[in-house]
Protein backbone atom coordinates (compact mmCIF):
# COMPACT_ATOMS: atom_id res chain seq x y z
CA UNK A 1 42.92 -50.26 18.11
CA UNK A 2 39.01 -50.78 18.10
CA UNK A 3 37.72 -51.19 14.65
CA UNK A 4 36.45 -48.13 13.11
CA UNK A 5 33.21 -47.36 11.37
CA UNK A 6 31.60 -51.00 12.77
CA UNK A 7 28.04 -50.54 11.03
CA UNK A 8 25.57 -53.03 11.90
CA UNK A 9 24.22 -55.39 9.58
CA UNK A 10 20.83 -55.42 7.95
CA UNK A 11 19.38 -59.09 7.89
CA UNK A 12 20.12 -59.30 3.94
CA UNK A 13 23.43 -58.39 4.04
CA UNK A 14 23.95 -61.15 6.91
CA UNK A 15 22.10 -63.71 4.58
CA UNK A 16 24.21 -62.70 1.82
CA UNK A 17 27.12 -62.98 3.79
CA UNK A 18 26.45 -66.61 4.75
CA UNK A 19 25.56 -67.66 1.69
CA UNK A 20 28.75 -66.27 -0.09
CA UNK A 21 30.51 -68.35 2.69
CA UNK A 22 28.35 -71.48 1.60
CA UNK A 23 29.20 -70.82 -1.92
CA UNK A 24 33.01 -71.32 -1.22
CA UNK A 25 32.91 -74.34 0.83
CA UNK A 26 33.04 -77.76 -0.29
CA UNK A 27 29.68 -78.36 0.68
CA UNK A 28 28.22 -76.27 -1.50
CA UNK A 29 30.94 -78.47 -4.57
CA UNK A 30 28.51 -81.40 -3.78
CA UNK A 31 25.18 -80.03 -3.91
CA UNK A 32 26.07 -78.26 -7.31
CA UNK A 33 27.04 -81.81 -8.49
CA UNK A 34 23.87 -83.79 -7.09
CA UNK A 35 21.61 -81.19 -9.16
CA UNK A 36 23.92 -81.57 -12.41
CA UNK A 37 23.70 -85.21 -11.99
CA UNK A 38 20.11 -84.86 -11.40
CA UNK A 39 19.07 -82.48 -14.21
CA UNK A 40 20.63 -85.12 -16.07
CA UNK A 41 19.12 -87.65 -14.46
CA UNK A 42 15.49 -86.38 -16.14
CA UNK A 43 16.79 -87.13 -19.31
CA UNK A 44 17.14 -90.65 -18.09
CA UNK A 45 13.49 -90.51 -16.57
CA UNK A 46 11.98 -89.21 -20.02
CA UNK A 47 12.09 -85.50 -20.08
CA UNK A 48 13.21 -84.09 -23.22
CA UNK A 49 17.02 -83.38 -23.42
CA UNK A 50 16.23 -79.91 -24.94
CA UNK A 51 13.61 -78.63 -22.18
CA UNK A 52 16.30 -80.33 -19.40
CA UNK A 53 19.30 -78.25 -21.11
CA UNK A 54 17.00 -75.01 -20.94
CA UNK A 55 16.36 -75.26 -17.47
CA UNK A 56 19.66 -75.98 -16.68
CA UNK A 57 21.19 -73.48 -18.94
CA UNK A 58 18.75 -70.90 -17.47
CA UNK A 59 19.18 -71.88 -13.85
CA UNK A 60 23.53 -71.68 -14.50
CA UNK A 61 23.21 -68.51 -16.02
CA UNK A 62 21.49 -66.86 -13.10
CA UNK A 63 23.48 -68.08 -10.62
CA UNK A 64 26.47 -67.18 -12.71
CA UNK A 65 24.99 -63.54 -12.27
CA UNK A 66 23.96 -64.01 -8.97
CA UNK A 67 27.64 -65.24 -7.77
CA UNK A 68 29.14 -62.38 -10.11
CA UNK A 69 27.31 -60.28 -7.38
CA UNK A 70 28.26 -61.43 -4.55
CA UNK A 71 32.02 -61.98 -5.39
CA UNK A 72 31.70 -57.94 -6.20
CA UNK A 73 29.80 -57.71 -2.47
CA UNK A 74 33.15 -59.62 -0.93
CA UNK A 75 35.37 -57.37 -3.13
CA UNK A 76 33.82 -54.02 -1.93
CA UNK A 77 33.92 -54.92 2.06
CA UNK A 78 37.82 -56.27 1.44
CA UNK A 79 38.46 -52.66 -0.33
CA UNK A 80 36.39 -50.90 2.73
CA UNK A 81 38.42 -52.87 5.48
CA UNK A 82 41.63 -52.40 3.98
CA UNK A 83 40.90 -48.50 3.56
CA UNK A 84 40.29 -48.79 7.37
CA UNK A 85 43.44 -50.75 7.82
CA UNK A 86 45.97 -47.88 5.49
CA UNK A 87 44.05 -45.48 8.03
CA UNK A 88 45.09 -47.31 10.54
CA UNK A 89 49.36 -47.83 9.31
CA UNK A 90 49.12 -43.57 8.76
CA UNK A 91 48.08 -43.52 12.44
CA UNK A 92 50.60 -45.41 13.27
CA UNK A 93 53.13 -43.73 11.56
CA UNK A 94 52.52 -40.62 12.06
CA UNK A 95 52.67 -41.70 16.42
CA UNK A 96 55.80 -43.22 15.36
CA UNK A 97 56.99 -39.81 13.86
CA UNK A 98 56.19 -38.46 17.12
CA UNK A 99 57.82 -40.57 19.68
CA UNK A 100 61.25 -40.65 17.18
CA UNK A 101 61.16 -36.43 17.93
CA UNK A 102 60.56 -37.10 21.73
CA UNK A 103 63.44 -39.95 21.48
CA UNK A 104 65.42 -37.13 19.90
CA UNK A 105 64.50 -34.67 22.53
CA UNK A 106 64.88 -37.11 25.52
CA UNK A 107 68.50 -37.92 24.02
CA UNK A 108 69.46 -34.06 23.67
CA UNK A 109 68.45 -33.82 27.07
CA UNK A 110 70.80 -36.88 27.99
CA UNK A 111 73.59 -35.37 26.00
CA UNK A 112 72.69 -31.78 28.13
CA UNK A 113 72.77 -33.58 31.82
CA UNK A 114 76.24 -35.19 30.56
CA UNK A 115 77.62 -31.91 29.34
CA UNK A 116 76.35 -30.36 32.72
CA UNK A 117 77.54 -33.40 34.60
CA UNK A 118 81.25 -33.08 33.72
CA UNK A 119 81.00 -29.26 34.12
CA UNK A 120 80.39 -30.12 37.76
CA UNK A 121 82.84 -32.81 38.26
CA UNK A 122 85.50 -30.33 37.04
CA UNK A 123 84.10 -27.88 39.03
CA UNK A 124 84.05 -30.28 41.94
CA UNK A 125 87.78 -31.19 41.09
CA UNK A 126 88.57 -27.45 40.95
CA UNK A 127 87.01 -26.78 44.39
CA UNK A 128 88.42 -29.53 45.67
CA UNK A 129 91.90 -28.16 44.91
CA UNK A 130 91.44 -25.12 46.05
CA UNK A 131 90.35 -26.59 49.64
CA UNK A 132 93.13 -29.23 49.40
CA UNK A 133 95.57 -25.66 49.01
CA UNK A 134 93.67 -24.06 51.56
CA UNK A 135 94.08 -26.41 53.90
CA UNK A 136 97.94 -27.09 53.37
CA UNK A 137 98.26 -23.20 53.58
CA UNK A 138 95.59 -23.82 57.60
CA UNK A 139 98.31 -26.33 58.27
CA UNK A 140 101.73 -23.97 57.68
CA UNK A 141 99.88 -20.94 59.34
CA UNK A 142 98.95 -23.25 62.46
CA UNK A 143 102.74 -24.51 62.55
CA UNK A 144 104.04 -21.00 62.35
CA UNK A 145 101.44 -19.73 65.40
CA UNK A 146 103.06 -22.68 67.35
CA UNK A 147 106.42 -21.67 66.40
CA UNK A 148 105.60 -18.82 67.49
CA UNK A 149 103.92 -19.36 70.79
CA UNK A 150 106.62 -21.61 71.82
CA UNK A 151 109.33 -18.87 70.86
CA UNK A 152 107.41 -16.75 73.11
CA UNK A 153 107.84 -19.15 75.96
């Protein structure tokens, strides 16, 4: 079945989407850890641990939002595409549904040729009988005309 309710897009939602992606690769693992190391690294280079631990606290905290967001942006199109898929299984089912009554038809219908089937065959047998009688009884009336024509003789 074609996917239902395919909506295009908008250019943010496509950004967002491939930076969620970035966010769970292990790419993004070592560019989180170069700027920790760095920040740290300041420290080392004579910034003041205080300012360095503000920044980075700061900088933490809004991604910390900002991924909160987009793991609720991955959450929402999971609970839209599986909404599309139970649509889908009740489809399904219910054409299931459907072909099980036509199997049960088709079978009656099997079961009705069968019934009608052996009707004819003991009709056929019956018939059969009868002609099989018939002609015995063709047989003993053509003996008993050539009795008789050779009596006559």
């Amino acid at each position: 079945m074609a996917p239902r309710h395919q909506k295009t897009s908008t250019k943010i939602e496509q950004v967002a989407d491939q930076f969620t992606n970035w966010i769970g690769s292990p790419s993004s693992i070592v560019v989180h850890t170069i700027l920790f190391v760095a920040a740290f690294g300041f420290v080392w280079l004579g910034a003041e641990l205080n300012t360095v631990l503000l920044i980075l606290t700061t900088a933490v905290s809004l991604e910390a939002i900002y991924l909160a967001l987009f793991i609720q942006m991955t959450v929402n199109k999971n609970t839209k595409s599986l909404a599309d898929v139970e649509e889908d299984i009740e489809e399904i089912a219910e054409d299931v549904e459907g072909i099980e009554k036509d199997i049960d038809e088709i079978q009656e219908d099997v079961e009705e040729i069968e019934k009608d089937d052996e009707e004819d065959d003991l009709h056929d047998e019956a018939t059969m009988k009868t002609l099989n009688e018939l002609q015995g009884q063709m047989q003993r009336l053509m003996e008993d005309i050539q009795d008789l024509k050779n009596q006559k003789k």
